[in-house]
C-alpha atoms as a PDB file:
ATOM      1  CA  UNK A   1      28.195  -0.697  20.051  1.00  0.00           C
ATOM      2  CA  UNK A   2      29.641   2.645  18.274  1.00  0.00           C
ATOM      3  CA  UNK A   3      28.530   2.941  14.096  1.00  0.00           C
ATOM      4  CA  UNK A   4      30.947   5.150  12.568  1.00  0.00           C
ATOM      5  CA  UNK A   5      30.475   6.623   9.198  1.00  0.00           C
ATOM      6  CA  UNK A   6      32.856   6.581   6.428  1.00  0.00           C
ATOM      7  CA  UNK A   7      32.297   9.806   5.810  1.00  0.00           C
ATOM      8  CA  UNK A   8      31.560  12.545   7.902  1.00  0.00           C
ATOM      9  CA  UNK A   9      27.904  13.367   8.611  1.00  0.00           C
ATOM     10  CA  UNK A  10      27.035  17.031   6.458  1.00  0.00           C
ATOM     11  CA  UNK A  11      27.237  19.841   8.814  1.00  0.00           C
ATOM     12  CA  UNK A  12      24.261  22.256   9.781  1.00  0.00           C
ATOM     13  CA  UNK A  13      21.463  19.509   9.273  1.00  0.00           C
ATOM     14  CA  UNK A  14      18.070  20.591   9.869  1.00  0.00           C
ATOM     15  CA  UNK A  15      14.452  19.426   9.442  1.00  0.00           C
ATOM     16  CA  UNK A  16      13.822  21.390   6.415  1.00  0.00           C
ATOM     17  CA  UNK A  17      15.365  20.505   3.105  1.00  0.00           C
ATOM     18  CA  UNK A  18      15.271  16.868   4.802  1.00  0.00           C
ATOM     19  CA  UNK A  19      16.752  14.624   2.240  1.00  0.00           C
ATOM     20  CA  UNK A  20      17.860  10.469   3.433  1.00  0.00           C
ATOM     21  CA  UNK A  21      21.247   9.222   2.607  1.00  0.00           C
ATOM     22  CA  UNK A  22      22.490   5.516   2.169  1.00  0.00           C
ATOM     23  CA  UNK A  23      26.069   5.344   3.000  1.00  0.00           C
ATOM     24  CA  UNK A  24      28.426   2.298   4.200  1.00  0.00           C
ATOM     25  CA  UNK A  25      29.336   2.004   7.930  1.00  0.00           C
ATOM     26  CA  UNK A  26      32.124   0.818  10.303  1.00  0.00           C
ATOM     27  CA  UNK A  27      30.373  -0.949  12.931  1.00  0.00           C
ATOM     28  CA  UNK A  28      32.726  -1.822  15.819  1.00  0.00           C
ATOM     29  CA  UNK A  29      31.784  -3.874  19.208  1.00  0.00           C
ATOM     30  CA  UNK A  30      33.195  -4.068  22.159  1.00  0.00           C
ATOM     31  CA  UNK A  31      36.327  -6.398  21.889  1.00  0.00           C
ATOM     32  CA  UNK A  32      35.627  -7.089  18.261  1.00  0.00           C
ATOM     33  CA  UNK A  33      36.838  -5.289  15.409  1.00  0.00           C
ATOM     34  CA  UNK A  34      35.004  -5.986  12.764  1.00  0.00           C
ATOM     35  CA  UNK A  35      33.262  -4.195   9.809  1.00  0.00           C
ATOM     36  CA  UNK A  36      29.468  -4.531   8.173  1.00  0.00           C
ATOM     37  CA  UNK A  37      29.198  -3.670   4.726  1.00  0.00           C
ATOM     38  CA  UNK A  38      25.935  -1.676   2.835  1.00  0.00           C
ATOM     39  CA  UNK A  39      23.888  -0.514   6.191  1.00  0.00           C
ATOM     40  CA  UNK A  40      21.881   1.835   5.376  1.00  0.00           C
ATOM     41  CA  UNK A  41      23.144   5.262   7.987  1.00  0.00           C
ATOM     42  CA  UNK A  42      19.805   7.610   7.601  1.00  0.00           C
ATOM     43  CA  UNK A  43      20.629  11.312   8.300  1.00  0.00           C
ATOM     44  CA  UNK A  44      18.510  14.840   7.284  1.00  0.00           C
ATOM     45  CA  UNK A  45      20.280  17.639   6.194  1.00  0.00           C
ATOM     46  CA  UNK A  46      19.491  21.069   4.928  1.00  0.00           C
ATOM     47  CA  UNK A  47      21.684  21.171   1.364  1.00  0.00           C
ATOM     48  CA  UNK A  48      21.199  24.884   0.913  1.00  0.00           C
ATOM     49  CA  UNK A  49      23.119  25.414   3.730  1.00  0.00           C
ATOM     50  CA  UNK A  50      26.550  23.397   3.276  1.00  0.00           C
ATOM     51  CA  UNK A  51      29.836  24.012   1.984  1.00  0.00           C
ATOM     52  CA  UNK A  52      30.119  23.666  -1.558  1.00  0.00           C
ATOM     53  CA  UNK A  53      32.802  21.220  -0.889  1.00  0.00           C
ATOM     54  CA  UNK A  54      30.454  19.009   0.969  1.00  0.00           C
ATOM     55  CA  UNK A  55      27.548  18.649  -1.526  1.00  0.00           C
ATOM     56  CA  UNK A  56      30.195  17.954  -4.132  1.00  0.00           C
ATOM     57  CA  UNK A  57      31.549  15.469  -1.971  1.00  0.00           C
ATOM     58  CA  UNK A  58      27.940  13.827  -1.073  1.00  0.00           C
ATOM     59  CA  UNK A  59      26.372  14.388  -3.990  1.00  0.00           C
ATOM     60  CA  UNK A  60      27.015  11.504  -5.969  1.00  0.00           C
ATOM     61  CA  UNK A  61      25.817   9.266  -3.587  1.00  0.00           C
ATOM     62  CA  UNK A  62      22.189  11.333  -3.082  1.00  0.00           C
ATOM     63  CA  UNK A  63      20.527   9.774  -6.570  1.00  0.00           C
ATOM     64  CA  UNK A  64      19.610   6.090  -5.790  1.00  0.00           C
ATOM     65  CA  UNK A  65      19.424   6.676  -2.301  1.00  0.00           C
ATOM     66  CA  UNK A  66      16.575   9.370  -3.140  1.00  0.00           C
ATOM     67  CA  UNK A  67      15.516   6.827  -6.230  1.00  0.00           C
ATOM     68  CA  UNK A  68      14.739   4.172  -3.731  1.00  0.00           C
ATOM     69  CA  UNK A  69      12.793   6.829  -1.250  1.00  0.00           C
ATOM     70  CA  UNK A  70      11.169   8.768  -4.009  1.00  0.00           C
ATOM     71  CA  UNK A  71       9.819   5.604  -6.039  1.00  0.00           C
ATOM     72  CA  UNK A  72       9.315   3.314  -3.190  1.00  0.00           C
ATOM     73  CA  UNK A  73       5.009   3.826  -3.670  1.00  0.00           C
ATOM     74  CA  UNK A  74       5.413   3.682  -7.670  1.00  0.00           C
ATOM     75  CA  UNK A  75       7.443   0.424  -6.567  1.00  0.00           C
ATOM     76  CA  UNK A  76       4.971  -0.647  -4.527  1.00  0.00           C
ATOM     77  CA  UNK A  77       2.093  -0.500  -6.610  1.00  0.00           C
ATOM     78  CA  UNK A  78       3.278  -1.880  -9.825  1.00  0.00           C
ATOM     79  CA  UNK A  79       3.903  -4.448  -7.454  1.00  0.00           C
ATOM     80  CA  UNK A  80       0.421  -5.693  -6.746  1.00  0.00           C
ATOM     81  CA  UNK A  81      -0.729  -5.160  -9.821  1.00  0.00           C
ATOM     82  CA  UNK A  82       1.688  -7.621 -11.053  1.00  0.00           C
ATOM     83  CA  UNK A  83       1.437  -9.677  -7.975  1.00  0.00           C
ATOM     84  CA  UNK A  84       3.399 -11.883  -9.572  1.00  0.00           C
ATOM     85  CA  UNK A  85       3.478 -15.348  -7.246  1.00  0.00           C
ATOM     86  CA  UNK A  86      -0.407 -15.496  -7.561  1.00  0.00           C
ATOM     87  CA  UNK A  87      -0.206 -15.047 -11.580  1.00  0.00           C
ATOM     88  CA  UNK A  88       1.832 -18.256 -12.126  1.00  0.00           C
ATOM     89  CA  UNK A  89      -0.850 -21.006 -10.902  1.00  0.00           C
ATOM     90  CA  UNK A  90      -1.492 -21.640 -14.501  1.00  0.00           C
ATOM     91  CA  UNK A  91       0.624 -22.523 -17.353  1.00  0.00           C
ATOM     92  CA  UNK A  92      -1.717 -19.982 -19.247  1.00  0.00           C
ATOM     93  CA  UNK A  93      -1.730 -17.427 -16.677  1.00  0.00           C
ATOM     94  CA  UNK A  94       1.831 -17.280 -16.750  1.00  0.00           C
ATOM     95  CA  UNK A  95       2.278 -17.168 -20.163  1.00  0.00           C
ATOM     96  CA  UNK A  96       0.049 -14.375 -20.281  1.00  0.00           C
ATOM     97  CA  UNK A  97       2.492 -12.403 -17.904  1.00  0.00           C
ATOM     98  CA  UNK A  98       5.595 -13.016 -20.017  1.00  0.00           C
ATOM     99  CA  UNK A  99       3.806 -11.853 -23.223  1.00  0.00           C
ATOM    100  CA  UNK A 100       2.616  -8.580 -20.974  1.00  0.00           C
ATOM    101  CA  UNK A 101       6.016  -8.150 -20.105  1.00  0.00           C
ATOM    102  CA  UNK A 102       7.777  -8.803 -23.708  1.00  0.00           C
ATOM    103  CA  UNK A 103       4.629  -6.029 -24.588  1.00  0.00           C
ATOM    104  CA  UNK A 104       6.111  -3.689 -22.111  1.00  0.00           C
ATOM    105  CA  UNK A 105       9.927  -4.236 -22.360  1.00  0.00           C
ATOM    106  CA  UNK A 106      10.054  -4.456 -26.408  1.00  0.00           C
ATOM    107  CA  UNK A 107       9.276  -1.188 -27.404  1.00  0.00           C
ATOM    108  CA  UNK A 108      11.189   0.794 -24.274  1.00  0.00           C
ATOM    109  CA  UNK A 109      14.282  -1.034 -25.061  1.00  0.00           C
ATOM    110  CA  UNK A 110      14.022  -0.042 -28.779  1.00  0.00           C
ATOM    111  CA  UNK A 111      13.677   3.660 -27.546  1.00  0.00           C
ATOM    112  CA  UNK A 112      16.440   3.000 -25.228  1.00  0.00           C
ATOM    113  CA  UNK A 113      18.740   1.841 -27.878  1.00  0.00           C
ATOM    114  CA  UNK A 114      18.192   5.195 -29.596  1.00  0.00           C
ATOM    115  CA  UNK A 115      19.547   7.395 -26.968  1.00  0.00           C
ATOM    116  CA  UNK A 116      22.801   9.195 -27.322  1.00  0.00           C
ATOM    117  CA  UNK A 117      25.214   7.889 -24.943  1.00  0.00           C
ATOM    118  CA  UNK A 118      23.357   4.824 -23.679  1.00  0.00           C
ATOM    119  CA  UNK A 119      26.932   2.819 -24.243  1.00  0.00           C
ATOM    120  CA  UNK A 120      28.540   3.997 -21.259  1.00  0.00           C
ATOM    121  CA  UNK A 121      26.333   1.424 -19.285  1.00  0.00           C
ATOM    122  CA  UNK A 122      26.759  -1.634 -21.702  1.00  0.00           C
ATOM    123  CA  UNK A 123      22.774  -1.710 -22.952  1.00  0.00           C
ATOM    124  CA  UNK A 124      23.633  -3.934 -25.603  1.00  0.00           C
ATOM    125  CA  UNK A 125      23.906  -6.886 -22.836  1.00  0.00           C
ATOM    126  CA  UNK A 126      21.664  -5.296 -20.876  1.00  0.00           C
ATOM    127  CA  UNK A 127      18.564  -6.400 -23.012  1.00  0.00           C
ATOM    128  CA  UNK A 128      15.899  -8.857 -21.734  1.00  0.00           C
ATOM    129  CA  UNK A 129      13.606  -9.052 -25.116  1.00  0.00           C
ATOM    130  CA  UNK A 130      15.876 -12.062 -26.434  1.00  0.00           C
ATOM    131  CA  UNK A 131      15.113 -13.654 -22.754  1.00  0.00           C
ATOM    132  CA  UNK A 132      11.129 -12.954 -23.205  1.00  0.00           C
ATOM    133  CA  UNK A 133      11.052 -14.060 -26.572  1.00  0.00           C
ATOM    134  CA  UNK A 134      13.093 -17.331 -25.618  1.00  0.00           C
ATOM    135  CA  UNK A 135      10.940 -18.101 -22.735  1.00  0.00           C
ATOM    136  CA  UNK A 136       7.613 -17.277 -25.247  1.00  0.00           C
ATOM    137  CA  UNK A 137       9.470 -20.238 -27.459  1.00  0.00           C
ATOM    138  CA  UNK A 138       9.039 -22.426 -24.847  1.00  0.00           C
ATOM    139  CA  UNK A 139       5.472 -22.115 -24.502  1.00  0.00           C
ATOM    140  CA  UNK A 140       5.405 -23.217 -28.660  1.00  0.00           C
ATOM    141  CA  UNK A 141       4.979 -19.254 -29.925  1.00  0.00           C
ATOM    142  CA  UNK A 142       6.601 -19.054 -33.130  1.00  0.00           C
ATOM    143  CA  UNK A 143       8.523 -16.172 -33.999  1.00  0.00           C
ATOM    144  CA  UNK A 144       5.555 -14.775 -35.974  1.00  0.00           C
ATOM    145  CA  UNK A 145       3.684 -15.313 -33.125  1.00  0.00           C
ATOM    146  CA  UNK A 146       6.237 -13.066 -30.556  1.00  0.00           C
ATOM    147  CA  UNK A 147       6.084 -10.144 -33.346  1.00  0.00           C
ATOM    148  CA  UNK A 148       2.213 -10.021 -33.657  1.00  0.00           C
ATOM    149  CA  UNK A 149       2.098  -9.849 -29.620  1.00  0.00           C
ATOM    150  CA  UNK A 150       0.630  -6.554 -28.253  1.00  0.00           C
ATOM    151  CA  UNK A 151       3.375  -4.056 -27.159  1.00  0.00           C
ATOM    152  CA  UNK A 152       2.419  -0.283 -25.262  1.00  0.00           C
ATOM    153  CA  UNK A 153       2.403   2.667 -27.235  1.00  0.00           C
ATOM    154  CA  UNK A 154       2.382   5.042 -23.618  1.00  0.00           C
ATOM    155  CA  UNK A 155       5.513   4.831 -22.831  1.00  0.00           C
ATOM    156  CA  UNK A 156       7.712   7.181 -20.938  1.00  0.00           C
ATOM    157  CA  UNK A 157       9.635  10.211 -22.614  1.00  0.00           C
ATOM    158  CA  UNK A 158      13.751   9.038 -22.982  1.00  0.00           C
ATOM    159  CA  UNK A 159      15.264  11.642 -24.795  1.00  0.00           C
ATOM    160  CA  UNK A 160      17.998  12.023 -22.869  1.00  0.00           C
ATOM    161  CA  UNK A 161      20.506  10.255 -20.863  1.00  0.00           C
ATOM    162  CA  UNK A 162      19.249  11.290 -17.299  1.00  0.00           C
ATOM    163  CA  UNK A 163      15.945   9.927 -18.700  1.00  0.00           C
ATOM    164  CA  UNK A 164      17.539   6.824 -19.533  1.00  0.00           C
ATOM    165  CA  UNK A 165      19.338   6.267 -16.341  1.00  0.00           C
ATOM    166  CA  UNK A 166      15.763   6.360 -14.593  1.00  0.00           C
ATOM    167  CA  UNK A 167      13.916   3.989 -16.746  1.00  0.00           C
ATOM    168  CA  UNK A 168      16.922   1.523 -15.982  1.00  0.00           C
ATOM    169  CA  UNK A 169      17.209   1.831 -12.525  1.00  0.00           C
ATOM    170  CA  UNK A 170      13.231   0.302 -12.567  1.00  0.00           C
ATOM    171  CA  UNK A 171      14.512  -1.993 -15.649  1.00  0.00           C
ATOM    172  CA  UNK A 172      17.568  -3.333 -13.625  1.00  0.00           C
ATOM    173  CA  UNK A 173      15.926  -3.062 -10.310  1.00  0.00           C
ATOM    174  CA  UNK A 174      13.837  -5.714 -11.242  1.00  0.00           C
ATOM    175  CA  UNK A 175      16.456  -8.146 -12.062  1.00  0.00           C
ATOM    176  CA  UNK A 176      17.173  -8.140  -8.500  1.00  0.00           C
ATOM    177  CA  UNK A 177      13.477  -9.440  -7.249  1.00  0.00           C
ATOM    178  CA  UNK A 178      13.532 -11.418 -10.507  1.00  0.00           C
ATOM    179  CA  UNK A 179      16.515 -14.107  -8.798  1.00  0.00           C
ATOM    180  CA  UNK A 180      13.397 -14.132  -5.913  1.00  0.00           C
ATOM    181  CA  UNK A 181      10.885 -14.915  -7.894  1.00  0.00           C
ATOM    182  CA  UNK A 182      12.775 -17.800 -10.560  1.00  0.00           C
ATOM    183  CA  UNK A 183      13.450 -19.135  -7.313  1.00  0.00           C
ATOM    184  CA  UNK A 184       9.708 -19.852  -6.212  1.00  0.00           C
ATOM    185  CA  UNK A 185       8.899 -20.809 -10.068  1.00  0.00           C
ATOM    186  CA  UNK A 186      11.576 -23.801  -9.210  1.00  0.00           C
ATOM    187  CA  UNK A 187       9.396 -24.929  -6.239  1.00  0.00           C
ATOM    188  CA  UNK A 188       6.379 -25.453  -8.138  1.00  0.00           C
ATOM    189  CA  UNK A 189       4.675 -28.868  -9.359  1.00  0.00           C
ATOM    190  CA  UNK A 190       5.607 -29.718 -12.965  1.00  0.00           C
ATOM    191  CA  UNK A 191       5.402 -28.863 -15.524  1.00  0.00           C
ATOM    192  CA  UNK A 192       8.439 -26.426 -14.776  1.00  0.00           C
ATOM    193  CA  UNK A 193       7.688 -23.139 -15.841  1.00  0.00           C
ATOM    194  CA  UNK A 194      10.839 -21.336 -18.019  1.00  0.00           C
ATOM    195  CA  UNK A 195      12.372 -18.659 -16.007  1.00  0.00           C
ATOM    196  CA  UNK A 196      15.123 -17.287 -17.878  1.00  0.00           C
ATOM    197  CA  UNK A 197      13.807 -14.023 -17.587  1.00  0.00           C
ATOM    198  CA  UNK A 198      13.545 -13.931 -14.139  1.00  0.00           C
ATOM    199  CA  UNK A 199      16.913 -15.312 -13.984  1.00  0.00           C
ATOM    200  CA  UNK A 200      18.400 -12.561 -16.065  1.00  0.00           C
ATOM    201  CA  UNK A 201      22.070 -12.441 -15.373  1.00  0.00           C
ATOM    202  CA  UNK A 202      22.262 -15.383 -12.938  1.00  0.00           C
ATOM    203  CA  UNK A 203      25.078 -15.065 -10.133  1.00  0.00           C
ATOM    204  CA  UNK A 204      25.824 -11.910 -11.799  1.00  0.00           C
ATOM    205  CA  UNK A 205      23.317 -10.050 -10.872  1.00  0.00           C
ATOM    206  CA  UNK A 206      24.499  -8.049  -7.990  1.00  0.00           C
ATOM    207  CA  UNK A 207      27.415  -7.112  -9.585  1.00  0.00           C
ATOM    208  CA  UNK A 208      25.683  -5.546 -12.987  1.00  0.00           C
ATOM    209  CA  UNK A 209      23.257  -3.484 -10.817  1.00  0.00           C
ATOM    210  CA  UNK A 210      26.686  -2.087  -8.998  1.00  0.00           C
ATOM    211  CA  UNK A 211      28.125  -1.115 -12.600  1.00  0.00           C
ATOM    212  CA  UNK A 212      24.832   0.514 -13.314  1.00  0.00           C
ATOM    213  CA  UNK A 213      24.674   2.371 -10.126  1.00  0.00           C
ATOM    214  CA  UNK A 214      28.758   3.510 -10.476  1.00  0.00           C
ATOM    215  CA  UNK A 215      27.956   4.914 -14.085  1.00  0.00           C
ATOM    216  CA  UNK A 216      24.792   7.017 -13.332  1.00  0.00           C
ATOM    217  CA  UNK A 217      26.684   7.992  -9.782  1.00  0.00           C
ATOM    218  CA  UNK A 218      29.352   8.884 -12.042  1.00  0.00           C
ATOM    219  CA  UNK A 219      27.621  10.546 -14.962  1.00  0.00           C
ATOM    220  CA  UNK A 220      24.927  12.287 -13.029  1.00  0.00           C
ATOM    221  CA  UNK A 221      27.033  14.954 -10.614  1.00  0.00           C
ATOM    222  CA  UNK A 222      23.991  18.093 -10.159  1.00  0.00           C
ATOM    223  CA  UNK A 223      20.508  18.293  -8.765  1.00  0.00           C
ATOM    224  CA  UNK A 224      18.423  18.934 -12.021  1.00  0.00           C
ATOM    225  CA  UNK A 225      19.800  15.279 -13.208  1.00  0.00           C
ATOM    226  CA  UNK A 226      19.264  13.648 -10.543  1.00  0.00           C
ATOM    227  CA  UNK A 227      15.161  15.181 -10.533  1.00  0.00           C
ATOM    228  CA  UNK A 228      15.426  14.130 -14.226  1.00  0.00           C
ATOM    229  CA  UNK A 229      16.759  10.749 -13.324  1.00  0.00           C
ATOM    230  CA  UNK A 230      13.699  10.530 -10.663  1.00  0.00           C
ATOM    231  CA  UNK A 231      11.149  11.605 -12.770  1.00  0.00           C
ATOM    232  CA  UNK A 232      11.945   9.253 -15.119  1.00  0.00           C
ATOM    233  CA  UNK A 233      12.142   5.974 -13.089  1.00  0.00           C
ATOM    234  CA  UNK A 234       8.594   7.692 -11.243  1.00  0.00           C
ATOM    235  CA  UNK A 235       7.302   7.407 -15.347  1.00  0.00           C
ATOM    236  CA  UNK A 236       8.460   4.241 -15.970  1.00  0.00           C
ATOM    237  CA  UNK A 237       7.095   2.402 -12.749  1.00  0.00           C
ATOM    238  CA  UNK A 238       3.129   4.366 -13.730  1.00  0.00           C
ATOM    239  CA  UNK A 239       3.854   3.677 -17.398  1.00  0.00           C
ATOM    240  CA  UNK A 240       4.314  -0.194 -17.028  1.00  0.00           C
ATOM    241  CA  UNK A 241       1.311  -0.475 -14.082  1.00  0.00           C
ATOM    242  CA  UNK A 242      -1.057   1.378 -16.421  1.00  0.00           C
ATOM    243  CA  UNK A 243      -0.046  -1.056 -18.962  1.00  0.00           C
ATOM    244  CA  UNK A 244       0.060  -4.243 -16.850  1.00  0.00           C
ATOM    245  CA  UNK A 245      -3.456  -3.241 -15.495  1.00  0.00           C
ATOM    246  CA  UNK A 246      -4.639  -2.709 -19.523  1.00  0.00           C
ATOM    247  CA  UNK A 247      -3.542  -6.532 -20.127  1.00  0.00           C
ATOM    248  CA  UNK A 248      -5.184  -7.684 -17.144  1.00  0.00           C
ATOM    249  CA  UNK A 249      -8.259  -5.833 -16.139  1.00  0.00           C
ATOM    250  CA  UNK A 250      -9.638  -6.594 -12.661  1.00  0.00           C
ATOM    251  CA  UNK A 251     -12.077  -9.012 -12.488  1.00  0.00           C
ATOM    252  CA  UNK A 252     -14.453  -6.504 -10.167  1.00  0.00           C
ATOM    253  CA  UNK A 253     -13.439  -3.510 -12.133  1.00  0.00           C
END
């Protein structure tokens, strides 16, 4: 079997300066003709050393395919502190994870809300509060109730836009596990546990997290964005862990 890129492979790679790219593939078998979409086609390269032409011409696709390298043990970690499958085996312990994350997602929306230029990826219906605070309903939480909850104070700087784009990429990302995880709330015994958090945007899903990614690929052209864009989504996963842990303190610690 032959894997062609779509684009060509940058010239003069080396081991040094290795960066990993995520680009989309022809993959052609014998007697078949046929394409696969989104495989990920891994390559190092040594920036410093191509044509200006070429980094112009890869670099919009470098920032979420160093996002996902560059965050994947921030990602990780928030992860098991969450650990969110073994948090739900209680009405109360699950309810106790929504007001956590209504603590977490309240405030850093507000900020978010604030910052010039947000618009250009639609955060108005990006929002998950209203979803948190319906969901709170549902356990019998007034509205009184939802404004007196805890919310963190240590949150990330998001100033700028670059800043912005990073906190959403671990904002949005999490819409995508969230369709995993409403999923396995459905299987469990009664009473059913309200998931439209979780459920976010539904079917759409895949589709807003490929508007997101075309804006910030479209918005965010040079290197110093794209560390700004990393540094930010590297804050917001610590930011939200540290608080998560706060909220719900080991047992052994």
């Amino acid at each position: 079997m032959t894997v062609k890129p779509f684009l060509p492979a940058p010239p003069h790679c080396s081991a040094r300066g290795r960066k990993t790219l995520e680009v989309p593939l022809h993959v052609v078998g014998r007697g078949q003709n046929r394409k696969v979409r989104n495989v990920d086609y891994n390559i190092t390269y040594d920036k410093e050393r191509m044509p200006d032409a070429l980094v112009k011409l890869w670099g919009d696709r470098m920032v979420f395919a160093r996002l996902k390298q560059e965050t994947h043990d921030h990602h990780t970690r928030l992860e098991n502190t969450v650990d969110i499958l073994n948090r739900t085996r209680t009405v109360t312990d699950y309810q106790r994870v929504l007001e956590t994350f209504y603590g977490f997602y309240k405030p850093i929306e507000d900020v978010l809300g604030a910052v010039e230029g947000i618009g250009t990826v639609s955060f108005h219906e990006r929002r998950k509060v209203t979803l948190l605070a319906n969901d709170l309903r549902s356990f019998g939480l007034s509205d009184l109730d939802i404004d007196h909850l805890l919310v963190c104070a240590d949150l990330p700087p998001l100033t700028t836009l670059a800043e912005a784009f990073g906190c959403l990429y671990v904002l949005e990302g999490a819409t995508l596990g969230g369709q995993i995880i409403s999923r396995q709330l459905r299987k469990l015994p009664p009473p059913p546990l309200p998931d439209t958090f979780f459920m976010s945007y539904g079917p759409d899903v895949g589709s807003q997290w490929r508007a997101l990614q075309a804006v910030v690929e479209q918005l965010a052209h040079d290197e110093p964005a794209h560390n700004a864009i990393i540094a930010s989504a590297q804050a917001t996963f610590t930011s939200f862990d540290q608080w998560f842990q706060q909220q719900h303190p080991r047992k052994d610690s």
